[in-house]
PDB file of N, CA and C in Angstrom:
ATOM      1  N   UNK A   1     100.018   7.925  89.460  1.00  0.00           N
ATOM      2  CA  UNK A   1     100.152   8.631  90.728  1.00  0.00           C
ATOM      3  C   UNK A   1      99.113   9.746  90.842  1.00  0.00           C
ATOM      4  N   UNK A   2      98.584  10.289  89.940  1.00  0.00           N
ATOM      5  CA  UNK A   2      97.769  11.677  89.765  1.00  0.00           C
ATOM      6  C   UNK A   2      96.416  11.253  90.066  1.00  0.00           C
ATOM      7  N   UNK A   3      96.135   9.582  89.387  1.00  0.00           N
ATOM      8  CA  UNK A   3      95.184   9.134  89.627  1.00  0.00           C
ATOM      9  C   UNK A   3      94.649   8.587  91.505  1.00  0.00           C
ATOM     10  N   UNK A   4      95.654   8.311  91.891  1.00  0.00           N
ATOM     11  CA  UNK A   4      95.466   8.084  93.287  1.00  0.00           C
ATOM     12  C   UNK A   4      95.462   9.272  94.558  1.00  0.00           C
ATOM     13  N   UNK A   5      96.577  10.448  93.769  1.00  0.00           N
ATOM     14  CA  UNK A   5      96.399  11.458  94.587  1.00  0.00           C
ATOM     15  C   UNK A   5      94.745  11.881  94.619  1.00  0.00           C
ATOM     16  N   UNK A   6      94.107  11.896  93.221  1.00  0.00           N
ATOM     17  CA  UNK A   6      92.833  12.190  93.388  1.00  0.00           C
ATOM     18  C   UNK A   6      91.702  11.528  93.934  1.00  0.00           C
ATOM     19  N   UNK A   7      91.854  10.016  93.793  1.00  0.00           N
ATOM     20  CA  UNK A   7      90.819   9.679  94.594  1.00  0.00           C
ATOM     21  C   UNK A   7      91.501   9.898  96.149  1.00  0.00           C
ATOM     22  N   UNK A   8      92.523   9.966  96.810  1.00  0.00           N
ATOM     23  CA  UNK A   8      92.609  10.282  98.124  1.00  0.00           C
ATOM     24  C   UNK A   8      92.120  11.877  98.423  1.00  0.00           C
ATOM     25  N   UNK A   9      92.109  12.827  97.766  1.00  0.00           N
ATOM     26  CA  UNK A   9      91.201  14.114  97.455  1.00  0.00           C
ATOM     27  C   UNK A   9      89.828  13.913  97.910  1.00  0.00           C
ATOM     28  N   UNK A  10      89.127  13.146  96.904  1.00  0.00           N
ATOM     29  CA  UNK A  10      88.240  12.370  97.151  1.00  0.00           C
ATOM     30  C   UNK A  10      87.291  12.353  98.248  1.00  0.00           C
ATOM     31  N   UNK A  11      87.851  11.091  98.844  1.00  0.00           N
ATOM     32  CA  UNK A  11      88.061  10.516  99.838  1.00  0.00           C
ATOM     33  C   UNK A  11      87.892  11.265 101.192  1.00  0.00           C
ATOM     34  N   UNK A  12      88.931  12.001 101.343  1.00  0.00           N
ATOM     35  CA  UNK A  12      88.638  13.087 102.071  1.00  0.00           C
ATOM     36  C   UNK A  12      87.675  13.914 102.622  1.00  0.00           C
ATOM     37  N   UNK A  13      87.163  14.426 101.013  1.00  0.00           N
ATOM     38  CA  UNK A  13      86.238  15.247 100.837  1.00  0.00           C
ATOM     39  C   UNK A  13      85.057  14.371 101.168  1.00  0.00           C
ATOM     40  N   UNK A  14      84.637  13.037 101.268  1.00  0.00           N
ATOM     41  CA  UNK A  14      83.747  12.230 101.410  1.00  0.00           C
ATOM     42  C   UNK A  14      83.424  12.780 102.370  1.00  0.00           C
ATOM     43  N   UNK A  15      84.702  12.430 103.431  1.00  0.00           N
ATOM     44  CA  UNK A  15      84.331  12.215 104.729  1.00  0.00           C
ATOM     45  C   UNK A  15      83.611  13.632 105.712  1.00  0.00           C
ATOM     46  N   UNK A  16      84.464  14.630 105.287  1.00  0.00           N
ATOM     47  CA  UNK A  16      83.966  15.792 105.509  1.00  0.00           C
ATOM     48  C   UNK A  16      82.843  16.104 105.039  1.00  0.00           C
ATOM     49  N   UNK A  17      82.588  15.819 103.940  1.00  0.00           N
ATOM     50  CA  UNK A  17      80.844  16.289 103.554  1.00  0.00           C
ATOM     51  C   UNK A  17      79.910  15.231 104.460  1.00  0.00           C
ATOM     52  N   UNK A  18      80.231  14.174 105.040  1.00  0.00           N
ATOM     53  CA  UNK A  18      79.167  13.190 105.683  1.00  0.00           C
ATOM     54  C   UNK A  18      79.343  13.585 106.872  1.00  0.00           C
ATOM     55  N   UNK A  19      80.696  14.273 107.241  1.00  0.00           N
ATOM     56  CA  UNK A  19      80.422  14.384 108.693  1.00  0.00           C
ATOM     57  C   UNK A  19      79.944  15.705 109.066  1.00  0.00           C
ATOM     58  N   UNK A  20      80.246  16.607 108.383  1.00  0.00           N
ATOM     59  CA  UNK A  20      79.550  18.250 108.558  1.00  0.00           C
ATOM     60  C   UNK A  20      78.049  17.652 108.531  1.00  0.00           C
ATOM     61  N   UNK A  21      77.199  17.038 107.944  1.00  0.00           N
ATOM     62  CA  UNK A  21      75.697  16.715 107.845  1.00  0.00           C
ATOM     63  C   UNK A  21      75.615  16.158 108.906  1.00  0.00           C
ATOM     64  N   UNK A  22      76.137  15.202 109.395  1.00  0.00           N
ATOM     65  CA  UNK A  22      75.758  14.681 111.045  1.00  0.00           C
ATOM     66  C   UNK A  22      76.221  16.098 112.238  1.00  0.00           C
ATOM     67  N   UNK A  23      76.684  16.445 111.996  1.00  0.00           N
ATOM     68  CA  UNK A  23      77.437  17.303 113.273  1.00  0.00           C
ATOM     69  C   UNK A  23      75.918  18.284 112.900  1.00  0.00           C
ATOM     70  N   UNK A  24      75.436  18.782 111.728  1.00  0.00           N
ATOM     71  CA  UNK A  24      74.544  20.257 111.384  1.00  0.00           C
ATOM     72  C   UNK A  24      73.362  19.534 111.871  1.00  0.00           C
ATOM     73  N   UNK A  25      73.065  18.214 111.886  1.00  0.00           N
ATOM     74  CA  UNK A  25      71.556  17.551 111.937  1.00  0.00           C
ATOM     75  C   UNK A  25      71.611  16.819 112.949  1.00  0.00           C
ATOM     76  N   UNK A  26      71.227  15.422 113.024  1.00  0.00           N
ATOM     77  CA  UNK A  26      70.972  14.340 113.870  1.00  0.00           C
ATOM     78  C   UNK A  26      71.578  14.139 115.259  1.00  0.00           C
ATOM     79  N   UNK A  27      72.723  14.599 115.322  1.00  0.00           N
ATOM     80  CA  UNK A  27      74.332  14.645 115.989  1.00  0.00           C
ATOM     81  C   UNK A  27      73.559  15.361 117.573  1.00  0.00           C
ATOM     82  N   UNK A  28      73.012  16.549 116.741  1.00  0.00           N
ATOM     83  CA  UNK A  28      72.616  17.725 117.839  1.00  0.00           C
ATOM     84  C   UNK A  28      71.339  17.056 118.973  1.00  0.00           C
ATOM     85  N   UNK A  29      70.518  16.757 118.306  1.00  0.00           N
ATOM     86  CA  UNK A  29      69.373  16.441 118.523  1.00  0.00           C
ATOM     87  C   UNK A  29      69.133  15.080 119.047  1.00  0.00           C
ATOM     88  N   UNK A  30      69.893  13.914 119.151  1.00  0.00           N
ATOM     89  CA  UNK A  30      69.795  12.860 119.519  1.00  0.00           C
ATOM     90  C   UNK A  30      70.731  12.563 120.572  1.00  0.00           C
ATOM     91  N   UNK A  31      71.109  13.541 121.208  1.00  0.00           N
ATOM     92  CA  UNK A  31      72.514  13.212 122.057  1.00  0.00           C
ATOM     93  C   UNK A  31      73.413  12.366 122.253  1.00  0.00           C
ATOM     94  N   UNK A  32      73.842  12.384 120.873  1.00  0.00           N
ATOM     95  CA  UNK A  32      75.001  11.456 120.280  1.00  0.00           C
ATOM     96  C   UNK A  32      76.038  12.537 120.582  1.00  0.00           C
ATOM     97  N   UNK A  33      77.088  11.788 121.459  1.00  0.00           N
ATOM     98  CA  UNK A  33      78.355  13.301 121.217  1.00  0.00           C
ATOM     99  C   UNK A  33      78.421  13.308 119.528  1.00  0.00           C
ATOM    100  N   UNK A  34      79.122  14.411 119.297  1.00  0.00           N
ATOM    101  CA  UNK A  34      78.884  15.345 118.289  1.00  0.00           C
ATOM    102  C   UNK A  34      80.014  14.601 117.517  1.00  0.00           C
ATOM    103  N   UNK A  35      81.182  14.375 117.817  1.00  0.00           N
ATOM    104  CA  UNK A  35      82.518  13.834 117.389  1.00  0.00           C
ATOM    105  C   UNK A  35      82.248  12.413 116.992  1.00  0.00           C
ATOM    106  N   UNK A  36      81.627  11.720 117.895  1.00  0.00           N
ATOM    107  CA  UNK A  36      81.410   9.904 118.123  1.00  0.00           C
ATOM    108  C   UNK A  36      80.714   9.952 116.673  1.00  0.00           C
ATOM    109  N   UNK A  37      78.977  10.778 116.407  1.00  0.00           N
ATOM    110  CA  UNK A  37      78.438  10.739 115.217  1.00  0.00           C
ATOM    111  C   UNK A  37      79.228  11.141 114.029  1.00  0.00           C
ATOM    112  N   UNK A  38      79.693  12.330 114.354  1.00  0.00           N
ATOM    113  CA  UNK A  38      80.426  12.711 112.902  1.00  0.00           C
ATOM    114  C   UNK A  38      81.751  11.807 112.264  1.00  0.00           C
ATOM    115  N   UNK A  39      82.356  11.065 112.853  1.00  0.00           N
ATOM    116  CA  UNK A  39      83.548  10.210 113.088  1.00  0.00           C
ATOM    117  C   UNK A  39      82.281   8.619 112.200  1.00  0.00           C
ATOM    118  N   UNK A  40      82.162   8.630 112.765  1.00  0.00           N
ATOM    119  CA  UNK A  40      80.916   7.061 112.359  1.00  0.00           C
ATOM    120  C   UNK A  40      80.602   7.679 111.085  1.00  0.00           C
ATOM    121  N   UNK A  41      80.095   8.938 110.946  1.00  0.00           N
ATOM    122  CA  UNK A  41      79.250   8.803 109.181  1.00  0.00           C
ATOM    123  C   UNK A  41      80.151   9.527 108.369  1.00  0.00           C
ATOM    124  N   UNK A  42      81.411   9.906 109.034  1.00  0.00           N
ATOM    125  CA  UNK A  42      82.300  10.222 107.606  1.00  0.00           C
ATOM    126  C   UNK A  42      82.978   8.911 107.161  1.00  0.00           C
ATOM    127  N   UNK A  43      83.855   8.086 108.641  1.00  0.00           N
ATOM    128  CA  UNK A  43      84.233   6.310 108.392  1.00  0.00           C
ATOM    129  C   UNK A  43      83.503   5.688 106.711  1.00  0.00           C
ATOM    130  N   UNK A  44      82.114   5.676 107.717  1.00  0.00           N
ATOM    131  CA  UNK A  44      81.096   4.423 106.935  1.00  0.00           C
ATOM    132  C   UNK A  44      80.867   5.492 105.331  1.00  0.00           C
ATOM    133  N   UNK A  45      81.005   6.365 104.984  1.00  0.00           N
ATOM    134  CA  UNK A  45      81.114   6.528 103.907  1.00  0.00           C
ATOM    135  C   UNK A  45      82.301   6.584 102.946  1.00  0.00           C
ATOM    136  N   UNK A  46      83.459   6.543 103.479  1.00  0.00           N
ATOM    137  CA  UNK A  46      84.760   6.025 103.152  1.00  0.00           C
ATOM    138  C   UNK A  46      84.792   5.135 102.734  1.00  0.00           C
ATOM    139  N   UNK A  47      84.138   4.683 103.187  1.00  0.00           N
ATOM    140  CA  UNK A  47      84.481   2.529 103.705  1.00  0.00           C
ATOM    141  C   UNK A  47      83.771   2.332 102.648  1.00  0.00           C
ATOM    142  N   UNK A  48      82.247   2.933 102.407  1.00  0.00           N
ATOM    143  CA  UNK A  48      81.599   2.465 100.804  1.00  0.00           C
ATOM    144  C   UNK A  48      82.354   2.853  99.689  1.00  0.00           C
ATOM    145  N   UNK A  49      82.999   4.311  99.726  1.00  0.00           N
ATOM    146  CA  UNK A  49      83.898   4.491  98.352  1.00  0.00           C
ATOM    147  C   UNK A  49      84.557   3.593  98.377  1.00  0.00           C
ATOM    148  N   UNK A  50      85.670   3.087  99.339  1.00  0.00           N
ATOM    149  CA  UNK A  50      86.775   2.327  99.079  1.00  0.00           C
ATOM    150  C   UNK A  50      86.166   1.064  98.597  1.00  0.00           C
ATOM    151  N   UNK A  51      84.886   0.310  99.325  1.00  0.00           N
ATOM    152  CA  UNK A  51      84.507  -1.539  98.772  1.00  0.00           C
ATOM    153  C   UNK A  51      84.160  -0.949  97.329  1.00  0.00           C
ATOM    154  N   UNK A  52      83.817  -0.157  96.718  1.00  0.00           N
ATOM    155  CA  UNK A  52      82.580  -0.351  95.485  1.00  0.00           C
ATOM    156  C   UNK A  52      84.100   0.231  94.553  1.00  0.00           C
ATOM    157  N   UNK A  53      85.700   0.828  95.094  1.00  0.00           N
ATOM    158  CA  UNK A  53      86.586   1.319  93.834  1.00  0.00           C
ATOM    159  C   UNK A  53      87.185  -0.425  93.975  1.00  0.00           C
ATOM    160  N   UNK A  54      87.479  -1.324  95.387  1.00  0.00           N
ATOM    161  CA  UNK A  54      87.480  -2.455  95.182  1.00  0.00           C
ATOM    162  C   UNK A  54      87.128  -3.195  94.429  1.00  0.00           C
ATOM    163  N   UNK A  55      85.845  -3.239  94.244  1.00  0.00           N
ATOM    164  CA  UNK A  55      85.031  -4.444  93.724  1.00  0.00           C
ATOM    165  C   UNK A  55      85.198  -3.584  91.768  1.00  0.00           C
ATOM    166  N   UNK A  56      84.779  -2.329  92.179  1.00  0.00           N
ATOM    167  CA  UNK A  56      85.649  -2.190  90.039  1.00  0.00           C
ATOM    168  C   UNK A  56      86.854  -2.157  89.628  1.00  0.00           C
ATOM    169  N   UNK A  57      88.097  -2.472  90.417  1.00  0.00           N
ATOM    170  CA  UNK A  57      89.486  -3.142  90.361  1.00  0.00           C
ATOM    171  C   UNK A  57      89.829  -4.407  90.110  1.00  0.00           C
ATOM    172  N   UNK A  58      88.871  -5.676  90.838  1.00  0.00           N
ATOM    173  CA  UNK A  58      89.150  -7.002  90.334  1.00  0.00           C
ATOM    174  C   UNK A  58      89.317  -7.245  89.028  1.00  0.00           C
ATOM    175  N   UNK A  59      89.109  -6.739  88.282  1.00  0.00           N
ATOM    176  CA  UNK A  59      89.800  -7.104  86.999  1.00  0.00           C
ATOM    177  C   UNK A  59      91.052  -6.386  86.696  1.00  0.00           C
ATOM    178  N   UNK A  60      91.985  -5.790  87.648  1.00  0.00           N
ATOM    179  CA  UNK A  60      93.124  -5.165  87.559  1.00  0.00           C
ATOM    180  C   UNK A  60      92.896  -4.205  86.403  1.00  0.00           C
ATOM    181  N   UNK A  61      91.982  -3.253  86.015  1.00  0.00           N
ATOM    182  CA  UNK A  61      91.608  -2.158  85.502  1.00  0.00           C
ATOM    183  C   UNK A  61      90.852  -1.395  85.771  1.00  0.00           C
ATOM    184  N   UNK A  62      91.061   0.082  86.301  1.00  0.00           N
ATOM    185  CA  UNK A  62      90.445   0.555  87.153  1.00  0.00           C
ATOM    186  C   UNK A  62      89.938   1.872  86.450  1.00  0.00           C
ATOM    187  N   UNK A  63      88.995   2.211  85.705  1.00  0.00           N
ATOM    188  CA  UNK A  63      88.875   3.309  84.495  1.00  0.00           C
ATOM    189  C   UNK A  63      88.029   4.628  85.971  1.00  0.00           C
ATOM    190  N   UNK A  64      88.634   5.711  84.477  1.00  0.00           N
ATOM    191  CA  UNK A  64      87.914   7.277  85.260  1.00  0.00           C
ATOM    192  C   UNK A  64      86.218   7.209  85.815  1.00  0.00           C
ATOM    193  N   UNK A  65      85.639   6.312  84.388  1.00  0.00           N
ATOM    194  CA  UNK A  65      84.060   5.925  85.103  1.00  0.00           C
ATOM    195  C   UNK A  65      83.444   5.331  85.802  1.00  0.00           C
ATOM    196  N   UNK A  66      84.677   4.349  86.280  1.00  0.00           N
ATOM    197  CA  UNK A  66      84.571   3.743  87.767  1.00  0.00           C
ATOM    198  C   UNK A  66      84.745   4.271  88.785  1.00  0.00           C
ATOM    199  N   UNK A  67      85.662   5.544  89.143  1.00  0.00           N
ATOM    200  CA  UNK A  67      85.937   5.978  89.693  1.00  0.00           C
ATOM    201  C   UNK A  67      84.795   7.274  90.230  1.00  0.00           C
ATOM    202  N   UNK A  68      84.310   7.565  89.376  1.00  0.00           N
ATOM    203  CA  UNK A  68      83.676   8.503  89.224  1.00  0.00           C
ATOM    204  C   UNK A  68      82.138   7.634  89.651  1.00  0.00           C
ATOM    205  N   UNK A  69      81.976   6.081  89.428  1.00  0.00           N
ATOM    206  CA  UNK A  69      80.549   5.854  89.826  1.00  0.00           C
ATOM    207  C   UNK A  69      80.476   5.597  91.526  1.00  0.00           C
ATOM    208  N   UNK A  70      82.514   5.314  91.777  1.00  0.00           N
ATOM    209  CA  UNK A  70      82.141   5.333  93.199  1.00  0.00           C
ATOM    210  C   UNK A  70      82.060   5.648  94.132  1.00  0.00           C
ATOM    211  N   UNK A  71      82.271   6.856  93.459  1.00  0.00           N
ATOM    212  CA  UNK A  71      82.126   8.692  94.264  1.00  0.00           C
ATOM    213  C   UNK A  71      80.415   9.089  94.356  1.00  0.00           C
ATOM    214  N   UNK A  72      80.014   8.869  92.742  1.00  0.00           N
ATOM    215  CA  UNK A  72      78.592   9.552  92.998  1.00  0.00           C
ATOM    216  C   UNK A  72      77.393   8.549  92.822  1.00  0.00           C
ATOM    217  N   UNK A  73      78.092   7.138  92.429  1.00  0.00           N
ATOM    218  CA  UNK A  73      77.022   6.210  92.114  1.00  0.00           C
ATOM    219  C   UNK A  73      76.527   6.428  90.766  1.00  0.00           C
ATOM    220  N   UNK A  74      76.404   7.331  90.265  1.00  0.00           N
ATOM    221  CA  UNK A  74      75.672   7.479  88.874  1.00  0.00           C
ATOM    222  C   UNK A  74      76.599   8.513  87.958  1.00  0.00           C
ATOM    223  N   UNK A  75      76.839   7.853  86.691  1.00  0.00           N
ATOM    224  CA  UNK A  75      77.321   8.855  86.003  1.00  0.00           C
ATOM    225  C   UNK A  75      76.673   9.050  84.849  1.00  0.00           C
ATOM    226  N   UNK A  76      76.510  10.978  84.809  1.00  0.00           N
ATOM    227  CA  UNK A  76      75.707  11.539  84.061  1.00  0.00           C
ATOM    228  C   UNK A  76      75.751  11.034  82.264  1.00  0.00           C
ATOM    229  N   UNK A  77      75.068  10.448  81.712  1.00  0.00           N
ATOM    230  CA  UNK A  77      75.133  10.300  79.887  1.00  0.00           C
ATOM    231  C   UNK A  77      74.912  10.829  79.060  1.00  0.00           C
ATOM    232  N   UNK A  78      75.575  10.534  77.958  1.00  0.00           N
ATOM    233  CA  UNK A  78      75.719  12.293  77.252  1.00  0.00           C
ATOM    234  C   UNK A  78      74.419  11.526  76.351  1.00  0.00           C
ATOM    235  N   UNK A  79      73.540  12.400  76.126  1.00  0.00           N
ATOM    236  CA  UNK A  79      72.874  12.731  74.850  1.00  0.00           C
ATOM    237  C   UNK A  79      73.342  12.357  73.526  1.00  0.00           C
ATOM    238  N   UNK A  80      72.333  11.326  72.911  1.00  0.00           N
ATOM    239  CA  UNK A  80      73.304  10.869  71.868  1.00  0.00           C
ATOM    240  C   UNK A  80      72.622  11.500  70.313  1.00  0.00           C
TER     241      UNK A  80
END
């Protein structure tokens, strides 16, 4: 349960960080209403976390470094 509360944390936070960047940039300047853009690029970055925690679930095991690659795409390696 701790594990899902957090990726819905997450998740969240996705969306808000993609949509504050459209609303501060492109949003303004292209006369896209402001809501329509920010709504579209917080969605479509949701939508990639959720296919890529999908696609590292088909094997009904779903580890912290999966989780973590499909938040940032890359996870940092320790120095060996």
């Amino acid at each position: 349960m701790n594990t899902a509360l957090s990726i819905a944390q997450r998740i969240v936070s996705t969306f808000i960080v993609n949509a504050m960047a459209i609303i501060g940039g492109a949003s303004i300047i292209g006369g896209i209403p402001v809501v329509k853009s920010a709504l579209l690029a917080g969605v479509s970055a949701c939508v990639t976390v959720v296919e890529r925690l999908a696609r590292a679930s088909v094997d009904g095991n779903l580890t912290q470094t999966e989780i973590s690659e499909a938040f940032i795409g890359v996870v940092p390696r320790e120095d060996k």
